[in-house]
C-alpha atoms as a PDB file:
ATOM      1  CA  UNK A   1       0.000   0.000   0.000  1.00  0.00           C
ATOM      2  CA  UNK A   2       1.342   3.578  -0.861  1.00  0.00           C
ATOM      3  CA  UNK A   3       1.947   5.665   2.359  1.00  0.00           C
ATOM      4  CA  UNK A   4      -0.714   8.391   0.531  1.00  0.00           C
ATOM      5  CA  UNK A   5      -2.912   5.772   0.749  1.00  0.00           C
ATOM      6  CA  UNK A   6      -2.863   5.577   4.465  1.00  0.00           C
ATOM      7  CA  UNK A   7      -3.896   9.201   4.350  1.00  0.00           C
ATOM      8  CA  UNK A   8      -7.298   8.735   2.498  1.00  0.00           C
ATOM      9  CA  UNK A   9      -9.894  10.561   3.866  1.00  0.00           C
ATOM     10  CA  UNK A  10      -8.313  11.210   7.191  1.00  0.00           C
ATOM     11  CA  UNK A  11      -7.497  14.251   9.739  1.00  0.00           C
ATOM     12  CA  UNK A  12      -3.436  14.702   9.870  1.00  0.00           C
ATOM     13  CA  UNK A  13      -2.387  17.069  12.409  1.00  0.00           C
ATOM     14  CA  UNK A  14       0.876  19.088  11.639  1.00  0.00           C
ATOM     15  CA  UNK A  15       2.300  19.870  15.181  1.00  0.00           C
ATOM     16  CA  UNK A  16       4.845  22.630  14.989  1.00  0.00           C
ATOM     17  CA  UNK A  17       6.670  25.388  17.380  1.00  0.00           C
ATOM     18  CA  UNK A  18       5.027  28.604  15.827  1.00  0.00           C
ATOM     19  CA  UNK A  19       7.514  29.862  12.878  1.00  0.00           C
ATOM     20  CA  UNK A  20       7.566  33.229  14.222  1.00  0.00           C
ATOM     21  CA  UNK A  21       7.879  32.981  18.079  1.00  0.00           C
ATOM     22  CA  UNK A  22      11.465  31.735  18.514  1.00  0.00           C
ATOM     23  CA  UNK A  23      10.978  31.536  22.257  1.00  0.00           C
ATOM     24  CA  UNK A  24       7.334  29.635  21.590  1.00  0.00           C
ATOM     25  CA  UNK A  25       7.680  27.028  24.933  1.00  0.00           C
ATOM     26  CA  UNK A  26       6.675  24.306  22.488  1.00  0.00           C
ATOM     27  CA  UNK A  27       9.916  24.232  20.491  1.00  0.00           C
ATOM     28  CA  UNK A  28      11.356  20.850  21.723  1.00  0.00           C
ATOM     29  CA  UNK A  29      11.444  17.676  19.862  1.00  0.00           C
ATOM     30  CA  UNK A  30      10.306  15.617  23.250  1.00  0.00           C
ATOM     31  CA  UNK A  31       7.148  17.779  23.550  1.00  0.00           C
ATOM     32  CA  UNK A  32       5.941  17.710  19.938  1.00  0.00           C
ATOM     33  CA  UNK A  33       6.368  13.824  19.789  1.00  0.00           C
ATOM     34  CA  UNK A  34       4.014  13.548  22.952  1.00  0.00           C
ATOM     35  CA  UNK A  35       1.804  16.427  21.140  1.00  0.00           C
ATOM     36  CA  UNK A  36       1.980  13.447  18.348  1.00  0.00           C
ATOM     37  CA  UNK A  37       1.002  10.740  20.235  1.00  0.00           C
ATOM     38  CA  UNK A  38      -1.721  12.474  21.725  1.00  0.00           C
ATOM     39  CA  UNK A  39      -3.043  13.349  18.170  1.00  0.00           C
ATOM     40  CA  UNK A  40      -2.721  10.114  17.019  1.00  0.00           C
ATOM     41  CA  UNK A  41      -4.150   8.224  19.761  1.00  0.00           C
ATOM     42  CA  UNK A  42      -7.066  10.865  18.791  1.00  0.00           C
ATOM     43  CA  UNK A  43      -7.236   9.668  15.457  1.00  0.00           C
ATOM     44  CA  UNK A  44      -4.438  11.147  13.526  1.00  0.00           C
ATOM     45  CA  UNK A  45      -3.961   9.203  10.253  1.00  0.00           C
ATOM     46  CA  UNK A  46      -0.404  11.058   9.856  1.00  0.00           C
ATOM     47  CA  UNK A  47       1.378  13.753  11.650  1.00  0.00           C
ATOM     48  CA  UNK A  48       3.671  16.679   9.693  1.00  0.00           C
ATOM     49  CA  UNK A  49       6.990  17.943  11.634  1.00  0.00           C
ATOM     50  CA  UNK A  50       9.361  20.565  11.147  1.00  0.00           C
ATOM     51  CA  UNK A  51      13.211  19.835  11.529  1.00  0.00           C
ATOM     52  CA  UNK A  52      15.495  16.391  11.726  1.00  0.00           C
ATOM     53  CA  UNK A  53      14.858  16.782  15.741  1.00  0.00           C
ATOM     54  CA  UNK A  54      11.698  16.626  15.701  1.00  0.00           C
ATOM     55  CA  UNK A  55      11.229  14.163  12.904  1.00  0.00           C
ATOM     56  CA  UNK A  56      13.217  11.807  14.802  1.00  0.00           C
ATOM     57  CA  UNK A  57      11.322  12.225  17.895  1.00  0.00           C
ATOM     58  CA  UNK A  58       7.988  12.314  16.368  1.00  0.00           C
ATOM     59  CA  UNK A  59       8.504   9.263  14.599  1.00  0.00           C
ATOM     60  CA  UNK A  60      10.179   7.535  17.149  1.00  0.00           C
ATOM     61  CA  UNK A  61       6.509   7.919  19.679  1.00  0.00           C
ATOM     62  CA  UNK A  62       3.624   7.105  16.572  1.00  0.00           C
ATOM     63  CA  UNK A  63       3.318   4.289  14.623  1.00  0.00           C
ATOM     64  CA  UNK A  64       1.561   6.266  11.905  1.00  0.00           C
ATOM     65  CA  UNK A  65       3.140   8.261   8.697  1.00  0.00           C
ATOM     66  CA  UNK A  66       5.352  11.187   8.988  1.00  0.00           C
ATOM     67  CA  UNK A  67       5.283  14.160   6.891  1.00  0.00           C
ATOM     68  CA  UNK A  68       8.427  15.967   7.180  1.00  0.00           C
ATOM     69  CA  UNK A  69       9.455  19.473   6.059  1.00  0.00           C
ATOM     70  CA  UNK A  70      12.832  21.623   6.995  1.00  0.00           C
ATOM     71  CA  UNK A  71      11.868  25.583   7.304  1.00  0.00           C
ATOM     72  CA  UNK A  72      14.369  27.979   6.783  1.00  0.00           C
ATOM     73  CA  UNK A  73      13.402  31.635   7.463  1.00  0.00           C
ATOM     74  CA  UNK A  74      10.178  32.772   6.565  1.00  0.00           C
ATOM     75  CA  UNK A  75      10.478  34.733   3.528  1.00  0.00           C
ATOM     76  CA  UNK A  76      10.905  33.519  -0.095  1.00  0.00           C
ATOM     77  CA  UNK A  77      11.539  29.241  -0.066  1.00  0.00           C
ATOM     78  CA  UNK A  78      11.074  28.151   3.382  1.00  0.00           C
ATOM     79  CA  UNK A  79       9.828  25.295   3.209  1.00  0.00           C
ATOM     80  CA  UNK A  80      12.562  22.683   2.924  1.00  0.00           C
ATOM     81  CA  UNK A  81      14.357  25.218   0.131  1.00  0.00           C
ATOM     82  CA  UNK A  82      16.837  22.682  -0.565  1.00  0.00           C
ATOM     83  CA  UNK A  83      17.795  19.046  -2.040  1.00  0.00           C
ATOM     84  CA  UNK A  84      20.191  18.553   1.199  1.00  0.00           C
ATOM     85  CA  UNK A  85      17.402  19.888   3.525  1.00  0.00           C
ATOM     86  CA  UNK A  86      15.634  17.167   1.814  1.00  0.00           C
ATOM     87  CA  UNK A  87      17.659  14.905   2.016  1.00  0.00           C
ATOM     88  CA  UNK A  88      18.269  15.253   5.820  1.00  0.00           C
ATOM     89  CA  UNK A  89      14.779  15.052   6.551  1.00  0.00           C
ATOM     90  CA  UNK A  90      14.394  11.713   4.690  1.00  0.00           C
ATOM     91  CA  UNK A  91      17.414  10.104   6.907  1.00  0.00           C
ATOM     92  CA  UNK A  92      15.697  11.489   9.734  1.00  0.00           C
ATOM     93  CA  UNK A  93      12.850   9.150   9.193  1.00  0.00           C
ATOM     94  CA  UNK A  94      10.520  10.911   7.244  1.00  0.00           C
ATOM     95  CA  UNK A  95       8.100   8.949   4.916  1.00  0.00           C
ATOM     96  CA  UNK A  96       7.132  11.889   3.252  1.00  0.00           C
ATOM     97  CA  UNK A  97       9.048  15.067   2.511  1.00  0.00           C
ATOM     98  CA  UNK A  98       7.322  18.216   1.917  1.00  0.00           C
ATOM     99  CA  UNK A  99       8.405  20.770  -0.387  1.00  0.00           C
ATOM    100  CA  UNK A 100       8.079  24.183  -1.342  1.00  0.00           C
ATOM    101  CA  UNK A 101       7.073  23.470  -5.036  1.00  0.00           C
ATOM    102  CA  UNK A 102       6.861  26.853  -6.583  1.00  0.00           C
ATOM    103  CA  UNK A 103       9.190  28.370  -9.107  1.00  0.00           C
ATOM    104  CA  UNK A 104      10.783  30.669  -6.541  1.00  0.00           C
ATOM    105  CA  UNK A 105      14.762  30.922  -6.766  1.00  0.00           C
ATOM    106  CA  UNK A 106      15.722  28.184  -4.262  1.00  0.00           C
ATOM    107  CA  UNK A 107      18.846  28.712  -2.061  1.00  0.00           C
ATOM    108  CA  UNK A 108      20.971  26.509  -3.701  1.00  0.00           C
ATOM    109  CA  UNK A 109      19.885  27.165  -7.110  1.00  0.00           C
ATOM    110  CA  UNK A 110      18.135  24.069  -7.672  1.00  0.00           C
ATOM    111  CA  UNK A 111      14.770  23.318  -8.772  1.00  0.00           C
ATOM    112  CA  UNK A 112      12.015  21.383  -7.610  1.00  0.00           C
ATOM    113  CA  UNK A 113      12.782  18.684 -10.204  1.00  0.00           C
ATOM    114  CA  UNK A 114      16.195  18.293  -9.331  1.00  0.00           C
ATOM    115  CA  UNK A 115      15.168  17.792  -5.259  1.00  0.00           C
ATOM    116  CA  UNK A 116      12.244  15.263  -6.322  1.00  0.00           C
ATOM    117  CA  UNK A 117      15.243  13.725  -8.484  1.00  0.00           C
ATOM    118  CA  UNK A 118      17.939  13.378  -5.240  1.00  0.00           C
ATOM    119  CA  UNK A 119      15.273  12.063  -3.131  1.00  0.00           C
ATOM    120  CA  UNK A 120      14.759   9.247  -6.070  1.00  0.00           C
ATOM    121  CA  UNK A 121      18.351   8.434  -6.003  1.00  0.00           C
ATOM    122  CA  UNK A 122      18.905   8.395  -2.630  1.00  0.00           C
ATOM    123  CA  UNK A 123      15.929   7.698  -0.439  1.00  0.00           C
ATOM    124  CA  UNK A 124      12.406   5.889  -0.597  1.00  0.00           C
ATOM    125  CA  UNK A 125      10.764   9.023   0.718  1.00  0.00           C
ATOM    126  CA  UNK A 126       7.529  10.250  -0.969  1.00  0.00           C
ATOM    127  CA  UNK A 127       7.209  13.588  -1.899  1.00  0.00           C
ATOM    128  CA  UNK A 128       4.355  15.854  -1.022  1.00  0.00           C
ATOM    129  CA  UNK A 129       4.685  19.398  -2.876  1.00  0.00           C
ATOM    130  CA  UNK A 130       3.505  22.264  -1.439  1.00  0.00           C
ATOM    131  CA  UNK A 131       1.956  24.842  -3.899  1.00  0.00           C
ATOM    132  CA  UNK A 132       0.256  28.014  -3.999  1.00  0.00           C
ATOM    133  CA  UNK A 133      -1.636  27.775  -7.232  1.00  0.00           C
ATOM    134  CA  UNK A 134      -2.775  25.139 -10.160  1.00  0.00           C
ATOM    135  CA  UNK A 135      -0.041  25.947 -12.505  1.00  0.00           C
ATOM    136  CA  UNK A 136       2.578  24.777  -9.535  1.00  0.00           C
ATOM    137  CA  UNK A 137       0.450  21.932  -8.999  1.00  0.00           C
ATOM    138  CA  UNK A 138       0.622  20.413 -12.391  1.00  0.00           C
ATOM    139  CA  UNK A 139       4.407  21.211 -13.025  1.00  0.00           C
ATOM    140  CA  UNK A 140       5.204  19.572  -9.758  1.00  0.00           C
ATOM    141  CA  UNK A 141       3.091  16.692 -10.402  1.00  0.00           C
ATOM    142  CA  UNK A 142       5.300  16.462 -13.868  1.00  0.00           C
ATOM    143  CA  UNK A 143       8.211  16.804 -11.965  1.00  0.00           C
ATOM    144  CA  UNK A 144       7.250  13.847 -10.262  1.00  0.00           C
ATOM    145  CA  UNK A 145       5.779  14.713  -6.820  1.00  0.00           C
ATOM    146  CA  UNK A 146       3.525  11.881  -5.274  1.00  0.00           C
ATOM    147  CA  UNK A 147       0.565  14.695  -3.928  1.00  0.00           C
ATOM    148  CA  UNK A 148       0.189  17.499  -4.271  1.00  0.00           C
ATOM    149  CA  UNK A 149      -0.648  19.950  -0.752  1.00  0.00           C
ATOM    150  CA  UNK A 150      -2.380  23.380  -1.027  1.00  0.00           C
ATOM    151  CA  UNK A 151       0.264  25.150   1.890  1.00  0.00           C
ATOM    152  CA  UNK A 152       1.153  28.254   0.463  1.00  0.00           C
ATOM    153  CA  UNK A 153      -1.773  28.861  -0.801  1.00  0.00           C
ATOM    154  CA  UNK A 154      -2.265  33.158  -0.214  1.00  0.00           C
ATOM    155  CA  UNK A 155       1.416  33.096   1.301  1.00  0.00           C
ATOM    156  CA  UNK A 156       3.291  33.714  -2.453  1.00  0.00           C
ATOM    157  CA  UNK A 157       3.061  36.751  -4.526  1.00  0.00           C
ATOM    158  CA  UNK A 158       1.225  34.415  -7.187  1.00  0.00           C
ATOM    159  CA  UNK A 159      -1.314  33.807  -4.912  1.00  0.00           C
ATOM    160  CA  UNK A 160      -4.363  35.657  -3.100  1.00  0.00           C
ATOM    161  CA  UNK A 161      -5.222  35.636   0.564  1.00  0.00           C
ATOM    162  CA  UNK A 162      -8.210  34.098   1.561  1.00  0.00           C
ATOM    163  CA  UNK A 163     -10.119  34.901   4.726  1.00  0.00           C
ATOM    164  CA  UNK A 164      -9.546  30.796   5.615  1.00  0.00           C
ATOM    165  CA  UNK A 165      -8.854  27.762   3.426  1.00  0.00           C
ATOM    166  CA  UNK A 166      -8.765  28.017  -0.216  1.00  0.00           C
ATOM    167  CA  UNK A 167     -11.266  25.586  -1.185  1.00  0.00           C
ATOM    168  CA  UNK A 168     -11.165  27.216  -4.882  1.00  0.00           C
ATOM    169  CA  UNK A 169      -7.643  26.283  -5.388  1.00  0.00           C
ATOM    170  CA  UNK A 170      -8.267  22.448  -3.552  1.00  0.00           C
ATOM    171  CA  UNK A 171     -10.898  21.866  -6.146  1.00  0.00           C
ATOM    172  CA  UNK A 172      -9.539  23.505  -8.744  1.00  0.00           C
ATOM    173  CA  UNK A 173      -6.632  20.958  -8.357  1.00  0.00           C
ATOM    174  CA  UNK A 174      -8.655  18.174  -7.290  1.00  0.00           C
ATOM    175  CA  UNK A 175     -10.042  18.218 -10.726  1.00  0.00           C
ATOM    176  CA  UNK A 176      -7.088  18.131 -13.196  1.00  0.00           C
ATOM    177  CA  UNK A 177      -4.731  16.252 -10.931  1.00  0.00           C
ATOM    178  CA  UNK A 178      -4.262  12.352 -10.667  1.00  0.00           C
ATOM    179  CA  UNK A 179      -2.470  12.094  -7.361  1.00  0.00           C
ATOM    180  CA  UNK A 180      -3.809  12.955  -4.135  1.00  0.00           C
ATOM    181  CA  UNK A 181      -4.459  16.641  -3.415  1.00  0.00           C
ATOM    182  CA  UNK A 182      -3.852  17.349   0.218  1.00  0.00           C
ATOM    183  CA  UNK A 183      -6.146  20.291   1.860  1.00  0.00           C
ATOM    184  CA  UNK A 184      -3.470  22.676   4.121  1.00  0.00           C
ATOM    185  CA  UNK A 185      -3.598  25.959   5.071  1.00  0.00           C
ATOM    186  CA  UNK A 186      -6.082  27.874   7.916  1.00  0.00           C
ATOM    187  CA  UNK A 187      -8.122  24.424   8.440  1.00  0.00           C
ATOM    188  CA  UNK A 188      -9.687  25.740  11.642  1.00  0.00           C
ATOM    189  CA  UNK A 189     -13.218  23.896  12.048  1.00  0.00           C
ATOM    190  CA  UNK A 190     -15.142  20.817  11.881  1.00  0.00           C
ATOM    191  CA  UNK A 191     -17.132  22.854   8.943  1.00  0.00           C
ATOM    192  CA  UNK A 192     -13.921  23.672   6.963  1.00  0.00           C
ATOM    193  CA  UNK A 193     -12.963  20.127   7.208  1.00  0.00           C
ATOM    194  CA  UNK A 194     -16.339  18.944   5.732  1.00  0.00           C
ATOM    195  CA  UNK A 195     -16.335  21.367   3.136  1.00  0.00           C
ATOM    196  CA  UNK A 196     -12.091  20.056   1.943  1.00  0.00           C
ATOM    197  CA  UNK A 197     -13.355  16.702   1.354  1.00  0.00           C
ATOM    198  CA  UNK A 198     -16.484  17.753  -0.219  1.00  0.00           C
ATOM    199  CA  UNK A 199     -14.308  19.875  -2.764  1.00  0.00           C
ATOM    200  CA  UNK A 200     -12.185  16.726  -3.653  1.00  0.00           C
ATOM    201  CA  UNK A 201      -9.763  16.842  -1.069  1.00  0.00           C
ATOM    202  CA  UNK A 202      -7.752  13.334  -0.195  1.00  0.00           C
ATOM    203  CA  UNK A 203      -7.031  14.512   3.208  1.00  0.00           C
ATOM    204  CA  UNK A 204      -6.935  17.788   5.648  1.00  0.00           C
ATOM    205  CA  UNK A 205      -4.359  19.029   7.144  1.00  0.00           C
ATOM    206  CA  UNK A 206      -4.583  21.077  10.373  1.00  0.00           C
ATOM    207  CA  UNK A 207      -2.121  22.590  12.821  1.00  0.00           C
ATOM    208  CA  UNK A 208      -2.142  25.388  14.942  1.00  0.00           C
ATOM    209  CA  UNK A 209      -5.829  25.367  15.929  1.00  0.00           C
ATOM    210  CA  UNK A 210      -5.393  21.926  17.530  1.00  0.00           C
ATOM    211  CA  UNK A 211      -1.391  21.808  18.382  1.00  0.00           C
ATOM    212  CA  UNK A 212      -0.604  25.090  19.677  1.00  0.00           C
ATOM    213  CA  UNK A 213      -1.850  26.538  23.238  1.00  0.00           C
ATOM    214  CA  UNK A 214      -0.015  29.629  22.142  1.00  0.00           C
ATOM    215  CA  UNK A 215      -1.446  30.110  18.671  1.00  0.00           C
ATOM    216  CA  UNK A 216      -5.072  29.255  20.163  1.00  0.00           C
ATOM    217  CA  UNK A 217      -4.586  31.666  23.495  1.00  0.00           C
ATOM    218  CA  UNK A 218      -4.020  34.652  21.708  1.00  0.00           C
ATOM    219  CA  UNK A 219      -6.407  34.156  18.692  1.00  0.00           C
ATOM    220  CA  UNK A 220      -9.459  33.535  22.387  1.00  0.00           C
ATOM    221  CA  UNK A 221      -7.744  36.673  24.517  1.00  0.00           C
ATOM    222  CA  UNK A 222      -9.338  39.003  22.826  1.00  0.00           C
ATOM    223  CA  UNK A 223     -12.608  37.899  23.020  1.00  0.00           C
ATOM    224  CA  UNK A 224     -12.281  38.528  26.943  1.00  0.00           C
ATOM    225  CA  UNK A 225     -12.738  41.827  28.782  1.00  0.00           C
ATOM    226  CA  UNK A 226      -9.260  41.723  29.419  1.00  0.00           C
ATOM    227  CA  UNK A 227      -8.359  40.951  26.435  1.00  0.00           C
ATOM    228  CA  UNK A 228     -10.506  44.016  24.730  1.00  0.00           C
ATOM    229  CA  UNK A 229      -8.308  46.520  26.925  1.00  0.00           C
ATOM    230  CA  UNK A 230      -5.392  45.488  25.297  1.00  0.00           C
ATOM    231  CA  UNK A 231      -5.696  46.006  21.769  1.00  0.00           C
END
């Protein structure tokens, strides 16, 4: 059985330090692999980490598949911007690497192509790339990606912000793609969830609304009296 087809029609819960909160109390591999087992023992069909650390943690404490991604800043490329990121992430244990499949100058110069290609050679990691928009999509499905994930989605200059998910773009892709199409990107509700899979989605991604006490405190502070006298 392909690992994607593990995935079908199942929650996976990406459980992350926040990007931009260096000092986030989260950030530590042993944390984020019981965060994992706690997701998974709620019915996680995969989990998605950031960094060898936690990768090796994480997949160390769940016996289900492991998305893994290396993020480098948080402008331009971030997401694992590089064949050796890649590469590092695969050794770590990843089944799955994720990568930033837009046609973005990539730190080392490379393209997506020539990442998918390295992993090939080297590895028997899938590849999940991320995209912002259906033209990315199909080139990184010709390319040779395995799925395709909807990530960046409003976070590249070729894309548009949405005020949540871009269910648009997920069925947009849904229908001219033949691998899996992975729903990512401000999944923050049971509703949002129904309406990925109802717009062709092969699963849905979610992160900070269930993984991160300090993403969720601060987006529920200032619904509170308290709160209100701070802004």
């Amino acid at each position: 059985m392909n690992v994607f087809d593990q995935l079908a029609g199942g929650l996976v819960v990406s459980c992350q330090p926040l990007l931009d909160d260096p000092d986030d109390p989260m950030r530590d591999p042993y944390v984020q692999a019981r965060v994992a087992a706690a997701v998974v023992r709620g019915g996680a069909v995969a989990v998605r980490a950031n960094g060898t650390a936690d990768v090796r943690a994480i997949r160390a404490a769940v016996d289900v598949p492991v998305i893994g991604l290396h993020k480098q800043g948080v402008d331009g490329v971030f997401i694992t911007p590089t064949a050796a990121h890649a590469l590092d992430v695969a050794a770590a244990g990843a089944h799955i690497v994720a990568v930033d499949a837009t046609d973005r100058p990539r730190p080392d110069g490379r393209s997506f192509a020539d990442t998918v290609r390295a992993l090939r050679e080297r590895t028997d990691a899938l590849v999940l790339a991320d995209v912002s928009t259906v033209e990315e999509g199909v080139a990184a499905v010709r390319a040779g990606a395995d799925a395709v994930a909807t990530t960046l989605a409003g976070y590249t200059p070729a894309s548009s912000p949405t005020d949540g998910p871009d269910l648009t773009l997920l069925a947009r892709l849904a229908g001219v793609l033949t691998v899996p199409v992975i729903a990512e990107g401000r999944y923050r509700s049971v509703e949002q969830i129904g309406a990925a899979f109802a717009a062709g989605a092969h699963a849905v991604v979610m992160g900070n609304a269930v993984t991160s006490p300090l993403w969720i405190t601060r987006h529920l502070v200032p619904a509170t009296p308290a709160g209100a006298r701070l802004t």
